[in-house]
Protein backbone atom coordinates (compact mmCIF):
# COMPACT_ATOMS: atom_id res chain seq x y z
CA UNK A 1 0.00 0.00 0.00
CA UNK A 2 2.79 2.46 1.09
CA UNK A 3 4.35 1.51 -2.64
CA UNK A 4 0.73 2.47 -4.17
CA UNK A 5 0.74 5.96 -2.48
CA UNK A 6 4.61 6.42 -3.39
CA UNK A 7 3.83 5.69 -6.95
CA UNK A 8 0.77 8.04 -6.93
CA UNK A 9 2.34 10.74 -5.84
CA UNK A 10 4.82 10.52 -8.00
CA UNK A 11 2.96 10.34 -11.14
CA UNK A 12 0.66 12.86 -10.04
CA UNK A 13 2.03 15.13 -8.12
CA UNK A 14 5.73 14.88 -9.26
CA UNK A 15 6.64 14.12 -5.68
CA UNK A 16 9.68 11.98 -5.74
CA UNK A 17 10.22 8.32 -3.66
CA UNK A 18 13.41 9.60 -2.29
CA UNK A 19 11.09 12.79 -0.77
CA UNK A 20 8.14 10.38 0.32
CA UNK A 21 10.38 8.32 1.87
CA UNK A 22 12.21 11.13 3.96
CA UNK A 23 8.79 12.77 4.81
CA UNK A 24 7.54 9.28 5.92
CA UNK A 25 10.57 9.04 8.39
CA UNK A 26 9.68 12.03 9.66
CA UNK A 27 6.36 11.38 10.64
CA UNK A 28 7.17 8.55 12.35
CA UNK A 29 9.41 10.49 14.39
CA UNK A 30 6.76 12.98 15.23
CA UNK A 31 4.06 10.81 16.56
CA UNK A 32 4.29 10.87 20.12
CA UNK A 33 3.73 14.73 19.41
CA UNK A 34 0.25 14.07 17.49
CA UNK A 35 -0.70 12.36 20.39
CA UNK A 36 -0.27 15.43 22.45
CA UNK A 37 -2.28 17.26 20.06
CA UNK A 38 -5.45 15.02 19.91
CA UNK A 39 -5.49 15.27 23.46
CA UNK A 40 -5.70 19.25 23.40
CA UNK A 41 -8.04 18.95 20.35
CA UNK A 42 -10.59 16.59 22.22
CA UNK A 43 -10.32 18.87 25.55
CA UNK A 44 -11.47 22.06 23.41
CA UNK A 45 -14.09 19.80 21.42
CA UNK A 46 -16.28 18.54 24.28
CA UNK A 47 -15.41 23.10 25.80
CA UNK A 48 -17.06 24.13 22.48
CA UNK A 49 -19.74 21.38 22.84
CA UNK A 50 -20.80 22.36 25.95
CA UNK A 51 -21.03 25.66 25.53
CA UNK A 52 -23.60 24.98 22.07
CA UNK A 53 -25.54 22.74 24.33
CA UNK A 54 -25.42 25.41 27.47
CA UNK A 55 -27.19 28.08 24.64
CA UNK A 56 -29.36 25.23 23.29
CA UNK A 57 -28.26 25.64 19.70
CA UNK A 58 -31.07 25.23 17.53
CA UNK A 59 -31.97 25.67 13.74
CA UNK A 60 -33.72 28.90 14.92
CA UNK A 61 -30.19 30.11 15.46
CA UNK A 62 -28.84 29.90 11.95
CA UNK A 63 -32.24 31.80 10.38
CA UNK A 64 -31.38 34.85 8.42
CA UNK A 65 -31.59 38.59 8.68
CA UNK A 66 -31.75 41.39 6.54
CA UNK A 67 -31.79 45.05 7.28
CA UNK A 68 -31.16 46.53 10.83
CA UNK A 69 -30.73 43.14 12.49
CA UNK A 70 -33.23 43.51 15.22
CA UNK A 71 -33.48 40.55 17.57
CA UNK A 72 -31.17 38.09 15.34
CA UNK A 73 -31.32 35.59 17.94
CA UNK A 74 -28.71 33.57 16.04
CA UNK A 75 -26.09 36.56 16.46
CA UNK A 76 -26.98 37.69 20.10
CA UNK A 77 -26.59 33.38 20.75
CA UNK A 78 -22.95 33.45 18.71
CA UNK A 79 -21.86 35.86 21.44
CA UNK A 80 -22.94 34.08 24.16
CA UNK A 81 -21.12 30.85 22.75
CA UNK A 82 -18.08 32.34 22.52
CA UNK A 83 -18.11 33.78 25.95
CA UNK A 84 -19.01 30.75 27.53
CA UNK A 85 -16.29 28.82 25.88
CA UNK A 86 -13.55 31.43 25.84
CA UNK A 87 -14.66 32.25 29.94
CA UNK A 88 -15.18 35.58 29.16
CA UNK A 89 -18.38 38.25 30.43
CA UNK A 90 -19.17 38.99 26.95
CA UNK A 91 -18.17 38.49 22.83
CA UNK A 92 -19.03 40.55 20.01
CA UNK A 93 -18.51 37.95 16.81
CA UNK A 94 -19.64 39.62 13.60
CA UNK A 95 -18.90 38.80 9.92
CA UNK A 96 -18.99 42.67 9.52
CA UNK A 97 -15.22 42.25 11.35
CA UNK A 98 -13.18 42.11 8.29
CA UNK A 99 -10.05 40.45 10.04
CA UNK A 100 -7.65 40.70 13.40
CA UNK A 101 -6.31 44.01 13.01
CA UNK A 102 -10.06 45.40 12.32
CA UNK A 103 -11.07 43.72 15.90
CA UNK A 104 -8.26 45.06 17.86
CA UNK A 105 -8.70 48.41 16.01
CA UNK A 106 -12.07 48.49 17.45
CA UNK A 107 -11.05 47.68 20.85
CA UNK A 108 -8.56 50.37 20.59
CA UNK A 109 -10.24 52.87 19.38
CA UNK A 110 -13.24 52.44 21.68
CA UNK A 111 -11.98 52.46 24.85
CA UNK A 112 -8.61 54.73 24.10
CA UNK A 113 -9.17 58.38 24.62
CA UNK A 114 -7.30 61.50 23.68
CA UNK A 115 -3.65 61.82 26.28
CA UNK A 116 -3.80 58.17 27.37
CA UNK A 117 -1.26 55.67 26.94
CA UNK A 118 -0.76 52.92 25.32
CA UNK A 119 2.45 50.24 26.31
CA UNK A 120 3.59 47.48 24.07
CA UNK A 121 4.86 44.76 26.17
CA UNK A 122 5.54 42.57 23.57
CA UNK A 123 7.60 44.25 21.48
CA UNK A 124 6.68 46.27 17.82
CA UNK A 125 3.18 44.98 16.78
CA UNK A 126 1.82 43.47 13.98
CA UNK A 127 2.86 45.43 10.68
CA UNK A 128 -0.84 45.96 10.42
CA UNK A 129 -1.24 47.45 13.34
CA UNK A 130 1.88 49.95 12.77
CA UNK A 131 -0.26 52.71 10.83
CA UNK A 132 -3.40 51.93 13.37
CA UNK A 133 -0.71 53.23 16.23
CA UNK A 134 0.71 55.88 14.12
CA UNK A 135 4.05 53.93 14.55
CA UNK A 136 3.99 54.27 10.94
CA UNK A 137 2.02 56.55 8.50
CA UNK A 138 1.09 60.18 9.12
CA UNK A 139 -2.46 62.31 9.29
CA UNK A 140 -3.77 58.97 8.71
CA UNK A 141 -6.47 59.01 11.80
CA UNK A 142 -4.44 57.09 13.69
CA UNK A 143 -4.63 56.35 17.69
CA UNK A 144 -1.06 58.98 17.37
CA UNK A 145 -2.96 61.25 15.58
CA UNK A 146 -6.12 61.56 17.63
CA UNK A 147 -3.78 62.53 20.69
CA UNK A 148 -3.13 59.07 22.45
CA UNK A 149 0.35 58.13 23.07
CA UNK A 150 2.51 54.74 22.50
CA UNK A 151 5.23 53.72 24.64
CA UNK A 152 7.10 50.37 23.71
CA UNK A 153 8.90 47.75 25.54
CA UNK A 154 11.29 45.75 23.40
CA UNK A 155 12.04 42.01 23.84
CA UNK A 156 15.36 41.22 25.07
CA UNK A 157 17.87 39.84 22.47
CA UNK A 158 16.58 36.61 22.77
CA UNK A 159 13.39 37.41 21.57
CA UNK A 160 12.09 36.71 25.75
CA UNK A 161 9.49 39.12 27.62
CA UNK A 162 11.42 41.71 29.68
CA UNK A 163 9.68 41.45 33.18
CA UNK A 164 12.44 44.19 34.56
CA UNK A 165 11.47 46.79 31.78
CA UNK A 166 8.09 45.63 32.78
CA UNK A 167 8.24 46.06 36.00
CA UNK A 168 9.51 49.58 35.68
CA UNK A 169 7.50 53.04 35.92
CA UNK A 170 6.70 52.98 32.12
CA UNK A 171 3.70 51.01 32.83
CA UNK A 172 2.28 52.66 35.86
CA UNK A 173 0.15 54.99 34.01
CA UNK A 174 -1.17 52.95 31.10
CA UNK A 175 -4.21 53.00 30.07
CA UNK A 176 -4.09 49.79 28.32
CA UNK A 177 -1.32 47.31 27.64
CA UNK A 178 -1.06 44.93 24.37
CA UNK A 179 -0.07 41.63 24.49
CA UNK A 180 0.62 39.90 21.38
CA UNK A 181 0.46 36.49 21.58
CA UNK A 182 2.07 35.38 18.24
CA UNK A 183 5.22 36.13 17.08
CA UNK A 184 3.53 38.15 14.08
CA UNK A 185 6.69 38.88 11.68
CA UNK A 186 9.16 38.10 14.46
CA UNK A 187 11.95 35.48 14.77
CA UNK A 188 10.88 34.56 18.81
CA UNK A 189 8.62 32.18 20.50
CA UNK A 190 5.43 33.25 20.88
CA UNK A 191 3.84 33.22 24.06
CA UNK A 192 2.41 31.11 25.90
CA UNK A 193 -0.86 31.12 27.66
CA UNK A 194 0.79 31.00 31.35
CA UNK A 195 3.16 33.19 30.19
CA UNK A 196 0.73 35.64 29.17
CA UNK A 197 -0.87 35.48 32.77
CA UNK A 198 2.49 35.84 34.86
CA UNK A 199 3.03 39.42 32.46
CA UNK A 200 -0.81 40.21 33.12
CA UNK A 201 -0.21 39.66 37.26
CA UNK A 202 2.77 41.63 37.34
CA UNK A 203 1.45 44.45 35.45
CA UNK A 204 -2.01 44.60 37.39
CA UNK A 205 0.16 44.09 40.81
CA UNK A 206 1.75 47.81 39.47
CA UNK A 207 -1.77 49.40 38.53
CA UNK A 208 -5.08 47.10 38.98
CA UNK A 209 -6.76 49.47 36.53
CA UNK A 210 -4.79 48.85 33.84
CA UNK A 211 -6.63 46.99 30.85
CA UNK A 212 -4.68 44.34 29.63
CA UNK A 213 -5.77 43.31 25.81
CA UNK A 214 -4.47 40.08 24.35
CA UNK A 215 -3.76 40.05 20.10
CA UNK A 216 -5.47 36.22 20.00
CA UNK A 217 -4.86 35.78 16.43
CA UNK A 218 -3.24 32.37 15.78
CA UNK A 219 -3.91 30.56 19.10
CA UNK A 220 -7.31 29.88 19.55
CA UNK A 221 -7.64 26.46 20.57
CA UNK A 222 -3.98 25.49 20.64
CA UNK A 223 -3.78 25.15 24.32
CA UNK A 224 -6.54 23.85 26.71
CA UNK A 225 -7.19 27.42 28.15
CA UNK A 226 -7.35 31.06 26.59
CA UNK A 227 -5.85 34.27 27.94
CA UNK A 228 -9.55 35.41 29.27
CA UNK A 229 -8.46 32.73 32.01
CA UNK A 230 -5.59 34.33 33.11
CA UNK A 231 -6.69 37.38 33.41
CA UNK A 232 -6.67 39.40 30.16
CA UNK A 233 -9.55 42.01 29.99
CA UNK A 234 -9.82 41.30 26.46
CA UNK A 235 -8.85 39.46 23.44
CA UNK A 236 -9.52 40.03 19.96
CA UNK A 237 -8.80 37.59 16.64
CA UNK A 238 -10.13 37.16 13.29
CA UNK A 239 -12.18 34.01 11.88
CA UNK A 240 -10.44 33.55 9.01
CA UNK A 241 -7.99 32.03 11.44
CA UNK A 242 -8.30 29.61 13.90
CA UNK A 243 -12.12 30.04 15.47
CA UNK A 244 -14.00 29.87 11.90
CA UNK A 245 -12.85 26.74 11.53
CA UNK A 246 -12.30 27.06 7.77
CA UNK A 247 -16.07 27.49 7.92
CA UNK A 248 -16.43 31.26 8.09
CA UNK A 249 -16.32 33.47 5.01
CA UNK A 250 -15.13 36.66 6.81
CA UNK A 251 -15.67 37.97 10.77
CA UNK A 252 -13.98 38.66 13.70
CA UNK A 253 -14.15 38.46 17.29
CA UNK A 254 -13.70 40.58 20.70
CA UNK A 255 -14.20 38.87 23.91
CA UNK A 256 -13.73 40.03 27.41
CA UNK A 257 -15.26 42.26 29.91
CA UNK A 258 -18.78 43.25 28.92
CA UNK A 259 -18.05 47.22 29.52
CA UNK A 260 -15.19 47.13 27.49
CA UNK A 261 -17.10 45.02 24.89
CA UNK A 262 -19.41 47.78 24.59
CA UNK A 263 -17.34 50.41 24.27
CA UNK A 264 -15.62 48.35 20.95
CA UNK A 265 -18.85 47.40 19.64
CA UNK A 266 -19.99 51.13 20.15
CA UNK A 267 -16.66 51.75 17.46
CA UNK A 268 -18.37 49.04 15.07
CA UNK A 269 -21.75 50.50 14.39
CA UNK A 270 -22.22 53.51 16.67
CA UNK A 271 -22.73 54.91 20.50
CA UNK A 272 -26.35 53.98 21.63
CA UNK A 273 -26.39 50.98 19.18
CA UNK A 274 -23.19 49.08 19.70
CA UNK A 275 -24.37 44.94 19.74
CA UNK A 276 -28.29 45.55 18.75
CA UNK A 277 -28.00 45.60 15.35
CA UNK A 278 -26.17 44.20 12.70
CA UNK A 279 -27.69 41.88 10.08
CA UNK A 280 -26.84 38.15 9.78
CA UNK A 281 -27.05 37.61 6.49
CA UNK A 282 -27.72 34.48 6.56
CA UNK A 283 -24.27 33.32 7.95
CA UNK A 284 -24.93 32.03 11.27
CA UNK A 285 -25.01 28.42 10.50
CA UNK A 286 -21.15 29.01 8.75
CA UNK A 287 -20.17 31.38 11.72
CA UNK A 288 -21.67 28.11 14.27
CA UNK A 289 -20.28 25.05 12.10
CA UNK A 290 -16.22 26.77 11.48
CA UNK A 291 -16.42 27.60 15.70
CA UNK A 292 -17.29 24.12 16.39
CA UNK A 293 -14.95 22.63 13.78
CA UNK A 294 -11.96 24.69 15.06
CA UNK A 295 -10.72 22.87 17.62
CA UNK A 296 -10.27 19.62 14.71
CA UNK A 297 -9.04 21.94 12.03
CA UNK A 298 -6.44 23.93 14.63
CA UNK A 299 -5.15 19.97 15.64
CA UNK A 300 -4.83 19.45 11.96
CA UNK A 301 -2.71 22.57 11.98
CA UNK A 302 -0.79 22.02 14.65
CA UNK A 303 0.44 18.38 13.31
CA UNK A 304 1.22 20.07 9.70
CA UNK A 305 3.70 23.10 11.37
CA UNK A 306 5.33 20.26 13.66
CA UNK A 307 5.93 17.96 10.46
CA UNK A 308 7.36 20.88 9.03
CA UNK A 309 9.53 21.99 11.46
CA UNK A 310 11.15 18.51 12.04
CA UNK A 311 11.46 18.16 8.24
CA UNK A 312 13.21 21.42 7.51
CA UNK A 313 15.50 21.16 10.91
CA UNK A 314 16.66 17.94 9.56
CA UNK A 315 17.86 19.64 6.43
CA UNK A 316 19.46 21.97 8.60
CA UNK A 317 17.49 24.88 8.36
CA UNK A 318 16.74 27.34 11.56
CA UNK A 319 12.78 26.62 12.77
CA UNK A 320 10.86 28.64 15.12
CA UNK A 321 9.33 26.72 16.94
CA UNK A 322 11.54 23.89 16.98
CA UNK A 323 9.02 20.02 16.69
CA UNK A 324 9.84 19.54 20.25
CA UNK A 325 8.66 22.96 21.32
CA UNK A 326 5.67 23.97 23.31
CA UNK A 327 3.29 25.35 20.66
CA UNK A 328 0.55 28.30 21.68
CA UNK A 329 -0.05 28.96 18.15
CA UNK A 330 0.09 27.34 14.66
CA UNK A 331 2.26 29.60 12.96
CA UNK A 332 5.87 27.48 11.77
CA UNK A 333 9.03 30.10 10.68
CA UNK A 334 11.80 28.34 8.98
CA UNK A 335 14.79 30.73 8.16
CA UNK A 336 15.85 30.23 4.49
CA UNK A 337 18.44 33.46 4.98
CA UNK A 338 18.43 33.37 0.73
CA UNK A 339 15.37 35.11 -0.76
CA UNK A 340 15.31 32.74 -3.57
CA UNK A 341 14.84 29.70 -1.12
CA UNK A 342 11.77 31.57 0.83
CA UNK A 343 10.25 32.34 -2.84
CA UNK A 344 10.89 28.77 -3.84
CA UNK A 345 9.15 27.53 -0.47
CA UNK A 346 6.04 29.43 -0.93
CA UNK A 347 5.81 28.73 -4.51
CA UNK A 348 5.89 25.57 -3.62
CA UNK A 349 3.08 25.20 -0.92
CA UNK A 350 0.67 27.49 -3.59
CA UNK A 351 1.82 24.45 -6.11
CA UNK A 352 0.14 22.03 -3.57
CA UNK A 353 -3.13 23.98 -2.94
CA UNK A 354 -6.36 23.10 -3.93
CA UNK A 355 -7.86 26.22 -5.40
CA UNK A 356 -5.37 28.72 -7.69
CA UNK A 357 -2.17 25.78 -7.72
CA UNK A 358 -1.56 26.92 -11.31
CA UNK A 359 -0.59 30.32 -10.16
CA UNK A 360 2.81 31.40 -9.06
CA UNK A 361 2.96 34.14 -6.22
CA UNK A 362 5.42 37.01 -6.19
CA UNK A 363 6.59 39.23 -4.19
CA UNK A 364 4.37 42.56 -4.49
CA UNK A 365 3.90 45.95 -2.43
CA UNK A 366 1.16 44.45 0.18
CA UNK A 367 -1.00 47.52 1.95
CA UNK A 368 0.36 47.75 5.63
CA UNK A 369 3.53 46.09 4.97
CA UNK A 370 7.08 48.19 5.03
CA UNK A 371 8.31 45.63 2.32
CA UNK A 372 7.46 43.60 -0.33
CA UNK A 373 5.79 39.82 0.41
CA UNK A 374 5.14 37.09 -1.32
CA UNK A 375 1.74 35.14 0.11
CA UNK A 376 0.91 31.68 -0.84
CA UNK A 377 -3.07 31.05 -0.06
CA UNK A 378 -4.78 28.86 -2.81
CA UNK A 379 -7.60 28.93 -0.02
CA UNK A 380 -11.31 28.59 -0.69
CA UNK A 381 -11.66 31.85 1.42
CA UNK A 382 -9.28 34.38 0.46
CA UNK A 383 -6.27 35.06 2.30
CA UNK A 384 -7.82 32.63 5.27
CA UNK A 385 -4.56 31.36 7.57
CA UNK A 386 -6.38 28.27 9.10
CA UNK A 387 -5.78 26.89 5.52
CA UNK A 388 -2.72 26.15 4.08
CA UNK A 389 -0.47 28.87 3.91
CA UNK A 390 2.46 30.79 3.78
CA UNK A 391 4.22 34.01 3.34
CA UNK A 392 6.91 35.83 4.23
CA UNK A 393 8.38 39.45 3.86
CA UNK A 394 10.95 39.67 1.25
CA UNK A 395 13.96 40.83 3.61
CA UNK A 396 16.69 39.73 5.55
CA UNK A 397 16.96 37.15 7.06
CA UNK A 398 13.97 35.82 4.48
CA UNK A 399 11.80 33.89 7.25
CA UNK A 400 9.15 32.15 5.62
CA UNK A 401 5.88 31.41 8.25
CA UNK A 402 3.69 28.84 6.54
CA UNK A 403 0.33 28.50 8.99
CA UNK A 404 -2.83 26.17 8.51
CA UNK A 405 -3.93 23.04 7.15
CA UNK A 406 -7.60 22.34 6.77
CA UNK A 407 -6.69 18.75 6.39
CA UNK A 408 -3.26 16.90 8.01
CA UNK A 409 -3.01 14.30 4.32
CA UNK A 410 -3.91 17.73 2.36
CA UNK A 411 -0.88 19.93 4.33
CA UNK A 412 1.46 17.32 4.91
CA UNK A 413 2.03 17.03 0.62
CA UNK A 414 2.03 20.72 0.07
CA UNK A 415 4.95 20.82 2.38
CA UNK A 416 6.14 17.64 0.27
CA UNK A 417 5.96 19.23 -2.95
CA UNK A 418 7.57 22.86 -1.59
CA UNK A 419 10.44 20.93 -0.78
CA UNK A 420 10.36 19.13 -4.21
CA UNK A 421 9.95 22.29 -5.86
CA UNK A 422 12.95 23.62 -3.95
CA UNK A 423 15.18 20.18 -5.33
CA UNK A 424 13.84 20.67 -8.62
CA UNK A 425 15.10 24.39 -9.25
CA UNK A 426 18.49 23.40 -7.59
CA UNK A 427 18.51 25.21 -4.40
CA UNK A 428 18.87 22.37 -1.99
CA UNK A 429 19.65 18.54 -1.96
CA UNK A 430 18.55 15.51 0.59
């Protein structure tokens, strides 16, 4: 049988026996790691299944509306799901989100005010989130330019939280803190969710009022608790990621305390209206199914990025994380340090996808990006990261961070054939 599926891939997929059989060793050595996973991924599964059955989940709920929205039971019940699962007082989930940076834009912009501060902890943000700062960009109607003010609190060489620079006066009159749990663009291990609440304690032991906001993007689902749990005030995070499953078309999500879930929803529609309106559209059933899928598809994930990163450290490239390492998100780095190795690589994985594999990325000027990327996503919802992807910003030291995998057979011969594509055009041998 194992001849059968050698053969096929071959003469399908141009895959060749010597890669199949290298990729094959691999897995084998990565199985007491899957087993991990399916634990975390059955944990979260019967979480999410509770909470549908807590709400009584219904075909009611998935009925559309048009219009103003009033009383979309289905929507008002979404919310209510997601705070029961993620622990949280309250959840705005709306397709009208149109991805992570939107949802923490809205939490920033709703709660900041003109002459408060805003800290960092975690290093620069999200490139995305540069121009929303005004860390980047001018008269742009940024948080800079609207009078609040950023402060910033690097990571120490080693890309680790610095508790002392923490721990210092900087923070002592924030008005909000931002967390970011995944390493974004950065070569560093992301954080984890403990970690996450030993920052939040110290920094509410210095001020209780401070509000600390998690960036969840990325790591929904990938441990057995979420950052609500350890005390975050709020978290925000896009489901095109990890919570719609591969399900939902578009949306994002804000969870946390229910005043300062108003005051963000208030910056989606408008003061007085906030959560009350806001037409379905008939997507509540998607929105539903991809939230109870996730915790499968982020396991699926999760077993394609450790595959990966035990392949590629075999062929001695740098991986962050290594397939040993803790994982609080599903995002893999491998460091190529040539640019035509991390164009090669994402080529590759677009060569494997289901939808678009006849096209061949490039690098292009990407809105919200200081340089040029190339972005592999033959995804049946554009630009979704909970499906097989990767990209990676055409600069030194040319870090390619492939994320998703609807499917562990789908992902694990994309990554086959980016590495054959890489062997084929000369850059690299086994």
């Amino acid at each position: 049988m194992q001849s059968n599926l050698a053969s096929l891939l071959e003469q399908k997929f141009a895959v060749s026996q010597k890669v199949y059989r290298l990729c094959k060793e691999i897995e084998a050595q990565v199985a007491n790691k899957f087993s991990e996973i399916e634990y975390i991924s059955q944990f979260n599964q019967y979480k999410v299944l509770n909470a549908f059955q807590n709400h009584q989940i219904s075909d009611s709920h998935f009925v559309e509306t048009t219009g103003y929205g009033y009383d979309d039971l289905g929507r008002d019940t979404l919310d209510a799901v997601y705070a029961d699962t993620f622990k949280s007082e309250d959840a705005l989930v709306r397709h009208q989100i149109i991805s992570g940076t939107h949802a923490l834009s809205l939490c920033l912009f709703g709660i900041l005010r003109p002459g408060d501060i805003l800290v960092s902890v975690t290093g620069k943000p999200y490139d995305t989130l540069e121009e929303v700062i005004g860390i980047r960009g001018k008269n742009n109607g940024s948080l800079k330019e609207l009078g609040v003010r950023y402060k910033q609190i690097d990571l120490t060489p080693e890309g680790k939280m610095n508790y002392e620079a923490i721990n210092s006066s900087i923070i002592r009159n924030a008005k909000m803190v931002l967390i970011q749990r995944s390493k974004g663009y950065d070569w560093r291990p992301s954080l984890t969710v403990k970690e996450i609440g030993e920052i939040i304690n110290m920094i509410k032991s210095i001020n209780p009022n401070i509000i600390c906001m998690v960036d969840n993007c990325y790591g929904e689902f990938v441990e057995t608790i979420e950052p609500i749990e350890v005390g975050a005030d709020l978290i925000a995070g896009s489901l095109i990621k990890n919570p719609g499953g591969g399900l939902a078309p578009t949306g994002g999500y804000i969870a946390g305390k229910k005043d300062y879930v108003k005051l963000a929803s208030y910056r989606l529609t408008s003061p007085g209206i906030g959560k009350k309106c806001g037409a379905s559209l008939g997507m509540n059933r998607q929105l539903f199914q991809g939230f109870f899928m996730a915790p499968h598809v982020v396991a699926e994930s999760l077993k394609s990025a450790i595959f990966c990163a035990a392949l590629f450290e075999q062929l001695g490239f740098e991986v962050c994380p290594s397939a040993n390492d803790i994982r609080t998100d599903i995002i893999q780095a491998i460091k190529f340090k040539k640019p035509d190795l991390v164009i090669s690589f994402c080529q590759g994985i677009q060569k494997g996808a289901p939808v678009d594999s006849f096209v061949q990325p490039q690098p292009w000027d990407m809105p919200g990006y200081d340089s040029q990327v190339i972005m592999a996503a033959g995804t049946f919802i554009q630009g979704a990261s909970i499906e097989l992807s990767a990209d990676a910003p055409i600069k030194p030291p040319y870090i390619a961070y492939m994320q998703g995998g609807l499917i562990w057979n789908h992902t694990q011969l994309g990554i086959m054939i980016a590495l054959q594509n890489m062997i084929d055009k000369g850059l690299i041998n086994i």
